[in-house]
C-alpha atoms as a PDB file:
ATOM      1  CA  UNK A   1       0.000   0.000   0.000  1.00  0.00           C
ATOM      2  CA  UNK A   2       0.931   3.639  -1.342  1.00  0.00           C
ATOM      3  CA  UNK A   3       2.493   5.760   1.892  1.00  0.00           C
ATOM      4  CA  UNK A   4       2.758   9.206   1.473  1.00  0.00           C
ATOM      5  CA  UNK A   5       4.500   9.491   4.528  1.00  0.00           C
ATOM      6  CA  UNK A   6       7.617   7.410   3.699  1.00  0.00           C
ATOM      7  CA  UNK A   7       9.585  10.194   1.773  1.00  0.00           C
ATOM      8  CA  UNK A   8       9.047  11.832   4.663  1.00  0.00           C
ATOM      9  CA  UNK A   9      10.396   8.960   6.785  1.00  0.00           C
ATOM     10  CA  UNK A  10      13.551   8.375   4.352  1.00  0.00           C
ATOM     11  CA  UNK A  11      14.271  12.012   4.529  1.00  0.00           C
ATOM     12  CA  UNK A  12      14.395  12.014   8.092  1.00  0.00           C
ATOM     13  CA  UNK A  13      16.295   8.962   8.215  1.00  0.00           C
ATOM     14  CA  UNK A  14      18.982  10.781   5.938  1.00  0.00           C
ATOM     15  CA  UNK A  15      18.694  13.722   8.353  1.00  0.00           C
ATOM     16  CA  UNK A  16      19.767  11.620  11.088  1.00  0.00           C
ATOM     17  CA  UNK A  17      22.649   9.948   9.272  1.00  0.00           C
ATOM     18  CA  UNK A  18      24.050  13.275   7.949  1.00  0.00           C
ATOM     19  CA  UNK A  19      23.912  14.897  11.370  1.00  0.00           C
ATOM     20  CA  UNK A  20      25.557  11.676  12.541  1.00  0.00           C
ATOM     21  CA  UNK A  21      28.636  11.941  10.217  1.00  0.00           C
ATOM     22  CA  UNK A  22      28.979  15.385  10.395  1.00  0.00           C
ATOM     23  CA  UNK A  23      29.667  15.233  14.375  1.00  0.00           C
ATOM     24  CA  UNK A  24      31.814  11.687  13.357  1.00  0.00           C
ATOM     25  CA  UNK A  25      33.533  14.469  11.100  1.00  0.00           C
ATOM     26  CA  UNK A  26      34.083  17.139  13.449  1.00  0.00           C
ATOM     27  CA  UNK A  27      35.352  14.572  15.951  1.00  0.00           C
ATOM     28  CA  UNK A  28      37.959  13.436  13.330  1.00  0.00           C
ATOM     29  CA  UNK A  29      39.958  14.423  10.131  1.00  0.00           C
ATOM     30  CA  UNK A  30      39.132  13.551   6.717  1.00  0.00           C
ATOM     31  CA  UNK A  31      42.013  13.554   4.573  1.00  0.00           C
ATOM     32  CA  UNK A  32      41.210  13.589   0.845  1.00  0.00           C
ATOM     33  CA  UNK A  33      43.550  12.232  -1.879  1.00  0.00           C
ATOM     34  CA  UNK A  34      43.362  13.334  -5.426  1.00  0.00           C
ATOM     35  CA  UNK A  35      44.742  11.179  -8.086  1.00  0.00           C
ATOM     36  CA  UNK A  36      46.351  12.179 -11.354  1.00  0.00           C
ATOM     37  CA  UNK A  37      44.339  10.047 -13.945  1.00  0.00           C
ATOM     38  CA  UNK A  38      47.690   8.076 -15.841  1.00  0.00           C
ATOM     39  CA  UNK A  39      46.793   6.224 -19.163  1.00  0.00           C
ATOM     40  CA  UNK A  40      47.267   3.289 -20.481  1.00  0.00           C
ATOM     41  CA  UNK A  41      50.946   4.673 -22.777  1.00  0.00           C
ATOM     42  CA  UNK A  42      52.932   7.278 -21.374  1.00  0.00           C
ATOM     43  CA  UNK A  43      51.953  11.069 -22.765  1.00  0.00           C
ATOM     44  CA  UNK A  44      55.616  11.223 -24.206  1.00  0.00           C
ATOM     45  CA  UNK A  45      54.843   8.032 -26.516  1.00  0.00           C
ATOM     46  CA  UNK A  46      50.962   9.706 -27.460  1.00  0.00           C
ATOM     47  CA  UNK A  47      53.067  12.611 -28.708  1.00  0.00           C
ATOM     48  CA  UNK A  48      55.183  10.484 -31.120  1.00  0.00           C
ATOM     49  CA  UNK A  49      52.384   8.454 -31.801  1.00  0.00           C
ATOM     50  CA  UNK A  50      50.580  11.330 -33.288  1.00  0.00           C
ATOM     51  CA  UNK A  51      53.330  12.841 -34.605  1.00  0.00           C
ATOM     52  CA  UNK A  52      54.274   9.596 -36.767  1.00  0.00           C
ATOM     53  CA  UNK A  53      50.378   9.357 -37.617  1.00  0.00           C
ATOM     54  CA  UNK A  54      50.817  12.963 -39.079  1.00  0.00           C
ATOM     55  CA  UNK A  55      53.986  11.796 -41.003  1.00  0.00           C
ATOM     56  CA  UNK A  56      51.887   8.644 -41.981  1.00  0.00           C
ATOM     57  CA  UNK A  57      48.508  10.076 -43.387  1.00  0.00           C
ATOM     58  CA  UNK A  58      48.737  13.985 -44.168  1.00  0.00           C
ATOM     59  CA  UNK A  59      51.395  15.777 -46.561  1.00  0.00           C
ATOM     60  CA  UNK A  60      54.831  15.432 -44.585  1.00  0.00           C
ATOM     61  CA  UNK A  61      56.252  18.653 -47.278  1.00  0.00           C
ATOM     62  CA  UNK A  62      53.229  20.412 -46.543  1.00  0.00           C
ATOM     63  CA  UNK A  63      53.537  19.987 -42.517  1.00  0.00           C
ATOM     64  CA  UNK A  64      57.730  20.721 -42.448  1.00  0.00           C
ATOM     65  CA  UNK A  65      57.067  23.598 -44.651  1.00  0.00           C
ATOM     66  CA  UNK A  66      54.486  25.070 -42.350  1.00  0.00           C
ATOM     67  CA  UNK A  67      56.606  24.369 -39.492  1.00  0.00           C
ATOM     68  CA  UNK A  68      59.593  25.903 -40.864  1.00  0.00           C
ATOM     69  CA  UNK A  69      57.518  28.910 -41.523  1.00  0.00           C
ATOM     70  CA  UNK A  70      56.193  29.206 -38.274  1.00  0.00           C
ATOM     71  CA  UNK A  71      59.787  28.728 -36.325  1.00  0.00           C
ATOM     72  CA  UNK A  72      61.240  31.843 -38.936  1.00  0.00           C
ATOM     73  CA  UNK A  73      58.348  33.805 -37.698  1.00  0.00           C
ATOM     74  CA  UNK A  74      59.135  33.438 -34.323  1.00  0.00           C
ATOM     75  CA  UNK A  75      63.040  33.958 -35.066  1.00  0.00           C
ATOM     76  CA  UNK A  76      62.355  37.289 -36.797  1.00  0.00           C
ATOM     77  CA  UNK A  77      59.794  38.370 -34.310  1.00  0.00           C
ATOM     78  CA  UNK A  78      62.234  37.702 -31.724  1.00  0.00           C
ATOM     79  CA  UNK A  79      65.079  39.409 -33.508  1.00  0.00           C
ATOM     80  CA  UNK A  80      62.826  42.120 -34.020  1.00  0.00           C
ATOM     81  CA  UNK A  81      61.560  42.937 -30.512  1.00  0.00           C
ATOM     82  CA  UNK A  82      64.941  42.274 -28.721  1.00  0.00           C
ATOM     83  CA  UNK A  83      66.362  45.220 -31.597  1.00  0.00           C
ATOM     84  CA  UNK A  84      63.408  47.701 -30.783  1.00  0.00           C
ATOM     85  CA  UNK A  85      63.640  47.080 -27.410  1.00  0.00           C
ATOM     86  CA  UNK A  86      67.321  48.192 -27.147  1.00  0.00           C
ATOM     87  CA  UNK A  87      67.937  50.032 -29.823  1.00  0.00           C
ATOM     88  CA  UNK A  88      65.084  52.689 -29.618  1.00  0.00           C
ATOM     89  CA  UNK A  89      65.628  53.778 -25.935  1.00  0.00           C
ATOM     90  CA  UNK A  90      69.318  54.108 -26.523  1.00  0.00           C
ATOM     91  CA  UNK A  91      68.532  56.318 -29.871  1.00  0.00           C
ATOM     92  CA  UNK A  92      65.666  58.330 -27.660  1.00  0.00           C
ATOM     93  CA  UNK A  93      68.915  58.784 -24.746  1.00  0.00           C
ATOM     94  CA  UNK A  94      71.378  60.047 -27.346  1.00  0.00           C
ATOM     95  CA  UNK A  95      69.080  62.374 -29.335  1.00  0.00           C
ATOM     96  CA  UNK A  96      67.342  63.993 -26.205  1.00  0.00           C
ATOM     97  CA  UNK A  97      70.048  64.511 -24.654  1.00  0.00           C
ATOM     98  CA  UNK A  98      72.068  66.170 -27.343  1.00  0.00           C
ATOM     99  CA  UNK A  99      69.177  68.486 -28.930  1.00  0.00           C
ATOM    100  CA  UNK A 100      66.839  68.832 -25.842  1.00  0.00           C
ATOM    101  CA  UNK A 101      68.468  67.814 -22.303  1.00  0.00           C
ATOM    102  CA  UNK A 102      71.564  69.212 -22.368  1.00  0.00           C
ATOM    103  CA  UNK A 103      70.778  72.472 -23.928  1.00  0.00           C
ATOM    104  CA  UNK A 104      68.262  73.276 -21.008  1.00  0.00           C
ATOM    105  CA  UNK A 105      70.052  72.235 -18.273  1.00  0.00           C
ATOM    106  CA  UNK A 106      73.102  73.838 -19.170  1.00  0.00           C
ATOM    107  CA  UNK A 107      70.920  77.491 -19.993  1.00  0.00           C
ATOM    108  CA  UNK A 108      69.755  76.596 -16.292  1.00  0.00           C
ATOM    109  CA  UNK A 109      72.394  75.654 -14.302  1.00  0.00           C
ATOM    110  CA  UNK A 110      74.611  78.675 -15.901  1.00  0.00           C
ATOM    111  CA  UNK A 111      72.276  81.678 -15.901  1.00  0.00           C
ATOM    112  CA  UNK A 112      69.787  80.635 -13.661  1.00  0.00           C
ATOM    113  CA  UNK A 113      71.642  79.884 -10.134  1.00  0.00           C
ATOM    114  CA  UNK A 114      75.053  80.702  -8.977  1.00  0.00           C
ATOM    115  CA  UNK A 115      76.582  77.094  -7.757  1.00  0.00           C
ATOM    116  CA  UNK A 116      79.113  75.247  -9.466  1.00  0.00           C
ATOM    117  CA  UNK A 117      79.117  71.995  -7.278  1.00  0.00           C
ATOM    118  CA  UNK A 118      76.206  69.785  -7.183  1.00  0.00           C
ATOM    119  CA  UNK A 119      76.559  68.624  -3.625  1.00  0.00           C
ATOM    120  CA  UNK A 120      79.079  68.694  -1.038  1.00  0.00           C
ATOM    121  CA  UNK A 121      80.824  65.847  -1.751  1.00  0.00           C
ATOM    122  CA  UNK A 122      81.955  67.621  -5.161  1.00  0.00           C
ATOM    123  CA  UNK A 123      82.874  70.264  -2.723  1.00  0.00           C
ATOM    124  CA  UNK A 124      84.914  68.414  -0.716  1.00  0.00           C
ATOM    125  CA  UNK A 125      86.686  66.520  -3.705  1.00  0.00           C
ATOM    126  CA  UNK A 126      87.454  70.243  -5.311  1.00  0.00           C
ATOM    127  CA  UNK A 127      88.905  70.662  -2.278  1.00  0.00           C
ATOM    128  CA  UNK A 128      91.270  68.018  -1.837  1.00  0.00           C
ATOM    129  CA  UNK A 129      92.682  68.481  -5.031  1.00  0.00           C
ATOM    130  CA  UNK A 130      93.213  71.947  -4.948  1.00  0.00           C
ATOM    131  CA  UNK A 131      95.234  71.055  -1.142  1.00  0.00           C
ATOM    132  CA  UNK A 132      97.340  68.700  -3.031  1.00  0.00           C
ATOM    133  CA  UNK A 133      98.176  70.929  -5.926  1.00  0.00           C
ATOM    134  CA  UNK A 134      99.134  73.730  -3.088  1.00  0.00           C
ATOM    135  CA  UNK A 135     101.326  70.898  -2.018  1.00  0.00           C
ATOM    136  CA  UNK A 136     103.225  69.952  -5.150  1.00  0.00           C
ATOM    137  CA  UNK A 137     104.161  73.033  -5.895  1.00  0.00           C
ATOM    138  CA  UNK A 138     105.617  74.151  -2.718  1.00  0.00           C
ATOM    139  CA  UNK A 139     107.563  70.472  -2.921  1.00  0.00           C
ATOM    140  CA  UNK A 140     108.269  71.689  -6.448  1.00  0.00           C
ATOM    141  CA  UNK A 141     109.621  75.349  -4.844  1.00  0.00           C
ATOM    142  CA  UNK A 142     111.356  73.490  -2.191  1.00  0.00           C
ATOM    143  CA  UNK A 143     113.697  71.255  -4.523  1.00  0.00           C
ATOM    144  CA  UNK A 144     114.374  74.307  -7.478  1.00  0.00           C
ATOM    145  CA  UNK A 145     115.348  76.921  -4.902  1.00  0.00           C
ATOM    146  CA  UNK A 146     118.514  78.042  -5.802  1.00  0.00           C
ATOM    147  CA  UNK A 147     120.235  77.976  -1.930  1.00  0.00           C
ATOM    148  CA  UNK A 148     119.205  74.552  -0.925  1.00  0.00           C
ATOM    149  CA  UNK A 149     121.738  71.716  -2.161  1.00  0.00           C
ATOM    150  CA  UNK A 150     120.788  69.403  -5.045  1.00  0.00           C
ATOM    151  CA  UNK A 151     121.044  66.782  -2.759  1.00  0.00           C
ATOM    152  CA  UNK A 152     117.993  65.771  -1.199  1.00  0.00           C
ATOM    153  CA  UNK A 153     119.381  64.355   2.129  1.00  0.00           C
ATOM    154  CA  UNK A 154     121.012  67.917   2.864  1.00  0.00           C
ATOM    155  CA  UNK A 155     117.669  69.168   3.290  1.00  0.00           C
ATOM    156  CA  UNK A 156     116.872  69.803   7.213  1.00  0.00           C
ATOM    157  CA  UNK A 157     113.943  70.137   8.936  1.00  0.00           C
ATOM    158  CA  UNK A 158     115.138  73.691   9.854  1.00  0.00           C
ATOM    159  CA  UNK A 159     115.053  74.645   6.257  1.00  0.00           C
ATOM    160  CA  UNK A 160     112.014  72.468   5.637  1.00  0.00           C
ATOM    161  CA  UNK A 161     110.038  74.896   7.962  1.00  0.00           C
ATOM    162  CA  UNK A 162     111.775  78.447   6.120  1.00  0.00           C
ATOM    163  CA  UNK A 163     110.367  80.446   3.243  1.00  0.00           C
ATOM    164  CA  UNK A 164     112.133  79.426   0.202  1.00  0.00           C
ATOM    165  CA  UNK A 165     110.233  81.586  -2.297  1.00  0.00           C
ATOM    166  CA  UNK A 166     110.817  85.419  -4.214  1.00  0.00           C
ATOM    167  CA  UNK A 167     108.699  87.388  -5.171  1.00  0.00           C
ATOM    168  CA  UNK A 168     108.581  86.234  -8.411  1.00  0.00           C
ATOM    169  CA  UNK A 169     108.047  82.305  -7.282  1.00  0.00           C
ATOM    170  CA  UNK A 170     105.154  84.072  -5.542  1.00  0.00           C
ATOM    171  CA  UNK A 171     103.945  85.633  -8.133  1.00  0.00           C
ATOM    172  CA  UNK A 172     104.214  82.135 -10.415  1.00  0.00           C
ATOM    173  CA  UNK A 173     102.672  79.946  -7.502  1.00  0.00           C
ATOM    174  CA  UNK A 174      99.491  82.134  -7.236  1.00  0.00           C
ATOM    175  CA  UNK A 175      99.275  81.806 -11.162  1.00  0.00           C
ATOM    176  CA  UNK A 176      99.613  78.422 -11.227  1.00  0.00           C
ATOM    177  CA  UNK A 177      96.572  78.026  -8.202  1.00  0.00           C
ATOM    178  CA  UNK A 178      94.305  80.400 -10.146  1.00  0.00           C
ATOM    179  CA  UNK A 179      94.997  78.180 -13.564  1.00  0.00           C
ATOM    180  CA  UNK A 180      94.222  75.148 -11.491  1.00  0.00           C
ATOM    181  CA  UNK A 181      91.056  76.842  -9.365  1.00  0.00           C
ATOM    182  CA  UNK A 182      89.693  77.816 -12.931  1.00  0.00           C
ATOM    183  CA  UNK A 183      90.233  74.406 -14.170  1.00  0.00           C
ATOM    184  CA  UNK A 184      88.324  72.404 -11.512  1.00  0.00           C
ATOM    185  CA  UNK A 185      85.661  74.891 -11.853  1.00  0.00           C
ATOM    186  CA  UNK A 186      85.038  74.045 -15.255  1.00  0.00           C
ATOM    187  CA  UNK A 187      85.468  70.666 -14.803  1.00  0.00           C
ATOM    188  CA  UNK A 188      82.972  70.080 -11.774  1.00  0.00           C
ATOM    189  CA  UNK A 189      80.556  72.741 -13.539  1.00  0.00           C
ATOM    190  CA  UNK A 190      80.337  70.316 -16.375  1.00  0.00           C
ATOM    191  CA  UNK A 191      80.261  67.288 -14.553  1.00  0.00           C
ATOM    192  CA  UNK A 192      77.270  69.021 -12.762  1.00  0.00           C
ATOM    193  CA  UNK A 193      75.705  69.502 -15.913  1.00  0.00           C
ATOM    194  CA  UNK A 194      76.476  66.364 -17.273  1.00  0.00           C
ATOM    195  CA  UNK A 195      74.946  64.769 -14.175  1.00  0.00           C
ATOM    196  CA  UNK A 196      71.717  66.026 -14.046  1.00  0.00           C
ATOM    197  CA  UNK A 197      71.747  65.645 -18.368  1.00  0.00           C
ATOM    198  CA  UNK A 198      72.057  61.830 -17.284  1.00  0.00           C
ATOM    199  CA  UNK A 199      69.123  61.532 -15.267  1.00  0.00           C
ATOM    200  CA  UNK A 200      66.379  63.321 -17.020  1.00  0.00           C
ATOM    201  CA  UNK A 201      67.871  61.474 -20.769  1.00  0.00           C
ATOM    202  CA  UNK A 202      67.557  58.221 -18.386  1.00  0.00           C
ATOM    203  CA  UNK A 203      64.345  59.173 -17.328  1.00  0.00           C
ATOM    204  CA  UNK A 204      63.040  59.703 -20.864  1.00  0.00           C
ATOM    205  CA  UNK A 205      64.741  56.575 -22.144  1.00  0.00           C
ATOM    206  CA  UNK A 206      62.740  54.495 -19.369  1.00  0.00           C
ATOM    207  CA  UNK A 207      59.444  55.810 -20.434  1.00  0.00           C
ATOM    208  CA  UNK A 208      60.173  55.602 -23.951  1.00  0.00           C
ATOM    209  CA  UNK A 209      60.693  51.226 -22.689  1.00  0.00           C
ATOM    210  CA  UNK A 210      58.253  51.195 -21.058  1.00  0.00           C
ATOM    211  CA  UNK A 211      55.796  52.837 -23.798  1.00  0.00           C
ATOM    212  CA  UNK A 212      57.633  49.531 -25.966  1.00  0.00           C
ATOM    213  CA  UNK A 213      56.387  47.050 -23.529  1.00  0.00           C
ATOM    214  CA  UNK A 214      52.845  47.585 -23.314  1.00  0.00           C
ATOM    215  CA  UNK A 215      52.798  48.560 -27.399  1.00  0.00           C
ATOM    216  CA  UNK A 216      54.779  45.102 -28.042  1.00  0.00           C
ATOM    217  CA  UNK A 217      53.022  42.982 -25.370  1.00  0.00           C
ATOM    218  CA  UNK A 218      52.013  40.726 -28.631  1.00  0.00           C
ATOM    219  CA  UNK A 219      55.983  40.104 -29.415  1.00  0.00           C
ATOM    220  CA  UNK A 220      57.122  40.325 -26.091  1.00  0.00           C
ATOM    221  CA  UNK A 221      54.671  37.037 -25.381  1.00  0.00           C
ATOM    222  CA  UNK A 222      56.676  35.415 -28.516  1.00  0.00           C
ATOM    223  CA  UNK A 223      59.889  36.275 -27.687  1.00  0.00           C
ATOM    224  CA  UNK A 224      59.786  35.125 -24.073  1.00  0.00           C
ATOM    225  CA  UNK A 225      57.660  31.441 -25.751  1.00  0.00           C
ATOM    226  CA  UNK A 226      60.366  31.546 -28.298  1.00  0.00           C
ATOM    227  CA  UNK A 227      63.568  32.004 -25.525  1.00  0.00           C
ATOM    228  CA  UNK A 228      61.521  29.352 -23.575  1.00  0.00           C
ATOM    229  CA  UNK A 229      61.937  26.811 -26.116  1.00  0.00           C
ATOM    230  CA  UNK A 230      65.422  27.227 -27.163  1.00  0.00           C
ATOM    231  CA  UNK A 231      66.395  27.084 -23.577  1.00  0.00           C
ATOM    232  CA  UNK A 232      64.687  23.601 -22.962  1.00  0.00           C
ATOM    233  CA  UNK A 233      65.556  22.982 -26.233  1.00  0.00           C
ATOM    234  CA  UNK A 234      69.200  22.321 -24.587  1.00  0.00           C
ATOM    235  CA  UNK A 235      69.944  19.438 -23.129  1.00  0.00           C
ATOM    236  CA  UNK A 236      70.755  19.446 -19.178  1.00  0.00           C
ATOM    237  CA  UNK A 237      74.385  19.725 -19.191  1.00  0.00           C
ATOM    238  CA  UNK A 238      73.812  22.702 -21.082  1.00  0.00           C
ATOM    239  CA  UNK A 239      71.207  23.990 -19.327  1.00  0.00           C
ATOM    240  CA  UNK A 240      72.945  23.797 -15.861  1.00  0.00           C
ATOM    241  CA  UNK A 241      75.871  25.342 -16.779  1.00  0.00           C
ATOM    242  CA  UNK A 242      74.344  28.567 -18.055  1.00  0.00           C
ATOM    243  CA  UNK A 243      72.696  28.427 -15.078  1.00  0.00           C
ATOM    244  CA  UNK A 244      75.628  28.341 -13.104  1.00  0.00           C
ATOM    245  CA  UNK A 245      77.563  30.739 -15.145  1.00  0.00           C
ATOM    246  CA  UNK A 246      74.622  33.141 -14.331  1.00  0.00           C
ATOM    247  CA  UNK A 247      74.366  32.437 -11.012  1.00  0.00           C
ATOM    248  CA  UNK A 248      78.159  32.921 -10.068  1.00  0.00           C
ATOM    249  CA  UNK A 249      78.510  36.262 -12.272  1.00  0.00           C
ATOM    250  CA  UNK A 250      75.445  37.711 -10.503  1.00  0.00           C
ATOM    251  CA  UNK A 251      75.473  35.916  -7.145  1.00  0.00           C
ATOM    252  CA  UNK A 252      79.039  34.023  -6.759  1.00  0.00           C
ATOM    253  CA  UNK A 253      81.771  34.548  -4.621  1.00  0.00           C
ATOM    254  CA  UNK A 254      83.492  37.415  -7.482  1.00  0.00           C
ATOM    255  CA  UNK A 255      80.014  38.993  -7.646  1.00  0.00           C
ATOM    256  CA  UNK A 256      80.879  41.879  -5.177  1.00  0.00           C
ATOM    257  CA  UNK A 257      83.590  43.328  -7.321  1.00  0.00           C
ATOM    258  CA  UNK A 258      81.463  43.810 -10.261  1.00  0.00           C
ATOM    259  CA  UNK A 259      78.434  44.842  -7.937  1.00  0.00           C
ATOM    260  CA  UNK A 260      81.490  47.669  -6.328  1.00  0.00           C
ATOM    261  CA  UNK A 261      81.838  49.000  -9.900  1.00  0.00           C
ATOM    262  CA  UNK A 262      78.434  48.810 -11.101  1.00  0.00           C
ATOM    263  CA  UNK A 263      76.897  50.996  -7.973  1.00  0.00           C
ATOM    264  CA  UNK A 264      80.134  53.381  -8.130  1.00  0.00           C
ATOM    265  CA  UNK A 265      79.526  54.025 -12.130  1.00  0.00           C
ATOM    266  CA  UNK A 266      75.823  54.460 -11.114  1.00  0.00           C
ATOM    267  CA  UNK A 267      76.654  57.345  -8.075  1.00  0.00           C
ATOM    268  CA  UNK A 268      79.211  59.112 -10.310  1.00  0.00           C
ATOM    269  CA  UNK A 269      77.183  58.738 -13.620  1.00  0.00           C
ATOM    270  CA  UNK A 270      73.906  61.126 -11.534  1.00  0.00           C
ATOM    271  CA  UNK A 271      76.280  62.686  -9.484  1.00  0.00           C
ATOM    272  CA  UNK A 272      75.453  61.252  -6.274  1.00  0.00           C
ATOM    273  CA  UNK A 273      77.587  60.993  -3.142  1.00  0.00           C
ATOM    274  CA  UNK A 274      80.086  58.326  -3.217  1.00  0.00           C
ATOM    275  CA  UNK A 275      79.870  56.913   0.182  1.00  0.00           C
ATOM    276  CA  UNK A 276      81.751  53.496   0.854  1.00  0.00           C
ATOM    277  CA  UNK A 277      79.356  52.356   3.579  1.00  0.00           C
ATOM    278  CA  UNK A 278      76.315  52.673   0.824  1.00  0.00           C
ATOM    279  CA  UNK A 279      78.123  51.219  -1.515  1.00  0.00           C
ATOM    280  CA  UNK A 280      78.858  48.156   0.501  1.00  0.00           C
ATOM    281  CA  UNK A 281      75.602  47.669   2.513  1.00  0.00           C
ATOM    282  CA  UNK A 282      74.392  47.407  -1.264  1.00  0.00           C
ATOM    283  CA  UNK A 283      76.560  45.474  -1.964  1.00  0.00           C
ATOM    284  CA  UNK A 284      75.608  43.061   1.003  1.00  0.00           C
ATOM    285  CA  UNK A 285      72.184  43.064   0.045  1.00  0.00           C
ATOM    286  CA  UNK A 286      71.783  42.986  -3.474  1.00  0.00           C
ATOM    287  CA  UNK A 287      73.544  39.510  -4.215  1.00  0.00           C
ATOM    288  CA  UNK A 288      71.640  37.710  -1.314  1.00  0.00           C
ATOM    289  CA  UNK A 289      68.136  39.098  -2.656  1.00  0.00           C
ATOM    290  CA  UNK A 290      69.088  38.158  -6.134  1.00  0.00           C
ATOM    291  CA  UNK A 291      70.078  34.775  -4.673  1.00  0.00           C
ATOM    292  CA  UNK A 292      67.012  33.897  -3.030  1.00  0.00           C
ATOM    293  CA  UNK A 293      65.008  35.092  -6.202  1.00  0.00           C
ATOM    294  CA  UNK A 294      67.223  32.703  -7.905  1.00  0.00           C
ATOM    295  CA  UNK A 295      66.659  29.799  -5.904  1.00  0.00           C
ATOM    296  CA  UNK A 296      62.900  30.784  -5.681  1.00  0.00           C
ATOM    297  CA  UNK A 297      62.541  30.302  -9.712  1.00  0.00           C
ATOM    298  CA  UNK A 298      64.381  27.292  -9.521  1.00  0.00           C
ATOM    299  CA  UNK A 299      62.390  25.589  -7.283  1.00  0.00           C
ATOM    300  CA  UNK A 300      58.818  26.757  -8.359  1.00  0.00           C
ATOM    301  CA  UNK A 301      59.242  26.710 -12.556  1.00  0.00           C
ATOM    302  CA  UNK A 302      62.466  24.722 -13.440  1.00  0.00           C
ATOM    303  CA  UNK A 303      61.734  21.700 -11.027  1.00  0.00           C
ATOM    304  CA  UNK A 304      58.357  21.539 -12.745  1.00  0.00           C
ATOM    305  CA  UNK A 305      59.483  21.710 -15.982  1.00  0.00           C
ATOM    306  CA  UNK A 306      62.795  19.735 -16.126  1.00  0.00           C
ATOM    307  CA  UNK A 307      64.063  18.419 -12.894  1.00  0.00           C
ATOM    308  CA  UNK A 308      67.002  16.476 -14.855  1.00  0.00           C
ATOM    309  CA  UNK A 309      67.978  20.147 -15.163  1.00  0.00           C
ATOM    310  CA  UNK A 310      67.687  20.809 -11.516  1.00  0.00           C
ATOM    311  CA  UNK A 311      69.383  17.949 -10.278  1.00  0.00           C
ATOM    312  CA  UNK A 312      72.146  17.830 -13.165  1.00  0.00           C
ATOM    313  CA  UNK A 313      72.747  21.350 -11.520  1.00  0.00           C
ATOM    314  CA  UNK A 314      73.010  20.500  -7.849  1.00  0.00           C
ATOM    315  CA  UNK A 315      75.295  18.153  -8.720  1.00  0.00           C
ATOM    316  CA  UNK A 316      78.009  20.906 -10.420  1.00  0.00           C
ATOM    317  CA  UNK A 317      77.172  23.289  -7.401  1.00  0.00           C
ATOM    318  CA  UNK A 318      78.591  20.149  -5.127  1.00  0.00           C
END
């Protein structure tokens, strides 16, 4: 007989039974393992497989010839985009800064304000030199003066401490100073200029690259596929030791000579203060960030994509 009641029943029954595992569940853990679904053949022999079905059944001209077409597409692309996006910037640099930068700054910084030095530390350099020059000349007055013996080791400290110059060596040293005051001028005036030329031409030559990327993004996505393949196109030994090579220029135990130079080009190139304990706390830092980012991009892409790489490389490093 028909009972309109049992759904109702059965649903309460269910109910109680999902109300009963859900405590079981709170009480414990589930732990859920997913599976990777693996055929029957391996994906690498599907691949063949195909391919030599292509070979087999369609037009093997026809498929190299589209194949070499589309690989000389990607080689010109890539030659193409790696050309713009060097060769443009560095053409936008040279031509602002001869026809546009430099004129303006140097209208500026020689009408408009009455410094010569950009900072102190230019300053300070200026005056060093000029301290030293005051030095060799008086060293150069000391050994020409006409009563002190050509010998060298005749020379006392008694005379050391004396006047040794006429009127006329006078009148020659404070020549001499003025030629050289007039020539540091000049020469830390345009290194001033030049200075603050670099920075705004830098400045215009980054926006003009970055304008490139997101106008290129198209070749910039085939360039990097293109790079991609070449680079697994290599087999491991390869592979690891660009790698290494890489790592050890940027990263190795020679790195902080070459990261020394680079940041001491890059303070006098915008004129900055050179101070050593910048320079090395860079230095210090730089190499182990780049290091971690290294290992980082190792461990997340290359592992996944070729670990024969990855271990093939651990075992130069040891």
């Amino acid at each position: 007989m028909f009972n309109p009641f049992a759904n109702l029943q059965n649903s309460g029954d269910d109910n109680k039974k999902m109300n009963a595992s859900n405590s079981g569940g709170s009480k414990q853990q589930v732990v859920s393992i997913s599976y990777e679904e693996i055929g029957l053949f391996p994906r690498s022999f599907n691949r063949v497989f195909d391919r030599f079905l292509k070979q087999l059944f369609f037009d093997v001209e026809k498929l190299v010839l589209q194949e070499y077409r589309f690989y000389r597409y990607l080689f010109l692309t890539t030659i193409k985009c790696v050309f713009l996006l060097i060769c443009v910037p560095t053409l936008i640099n040279i031509i602002s800064r001869t026809y546009f930068v430099q004129p303006v700054v140097e209208y500026y910084w020689n009408t408009q304000q009455p410094e010569i030095f950009l900072n102190s530390y230019q300053q300070k350099e200026a005056f060093i030199e000029i301290q030293q020059f005051e030095e060799k000349i008086y060293f150069e007055s000391l050994i020409t003066a006409p009563h002190i013996e050509t010998s060298l080791t005749a020379i006392s400290a008694k005379n050391l401490g004396k006047s040794v110059s006429t009127d006329s060596q006078v009148i020659i040293f404070e020549e001499r100073l003025k030629e050289k005051i007039t020539e540091l001028a000049i020469h830390y005036n345009e290194h001033s200029i030049e200075a603050i030329t670099n920075f705004f031409a830098d400045l215009i030559s980054l926006l003009s690259l970055l304008f490139l990327f997101s106008k290129l993004e198209i070749q910039i996505n085939i360039t990097k596929s293109f790079l991609s393949e070449v680079f697994f196109g290599l087999d491991d030994s390869k592979k690891s030791l660009l790698i290494l090579f890489l790592t050890d220029l940027l990263v190795g135990y020679h790195s902080p000579n070459i990261w020394e130079f680079f940041f001491q080009f890059v303070f006098h190139h915008y004129g900055l203060p050179e101070s050593q304990t910048s320079i090395f706390l860079m230095v210090a830092t730089l190499p182990v960030l780049l290091d971690v980012l290294f290992k980082y991009l190792i461990f997340r892409h290359l592992n996944r994509a070729s670990p024969a790489t990855v271990a093939t490389y651990h075992a130069m490093i040891e």
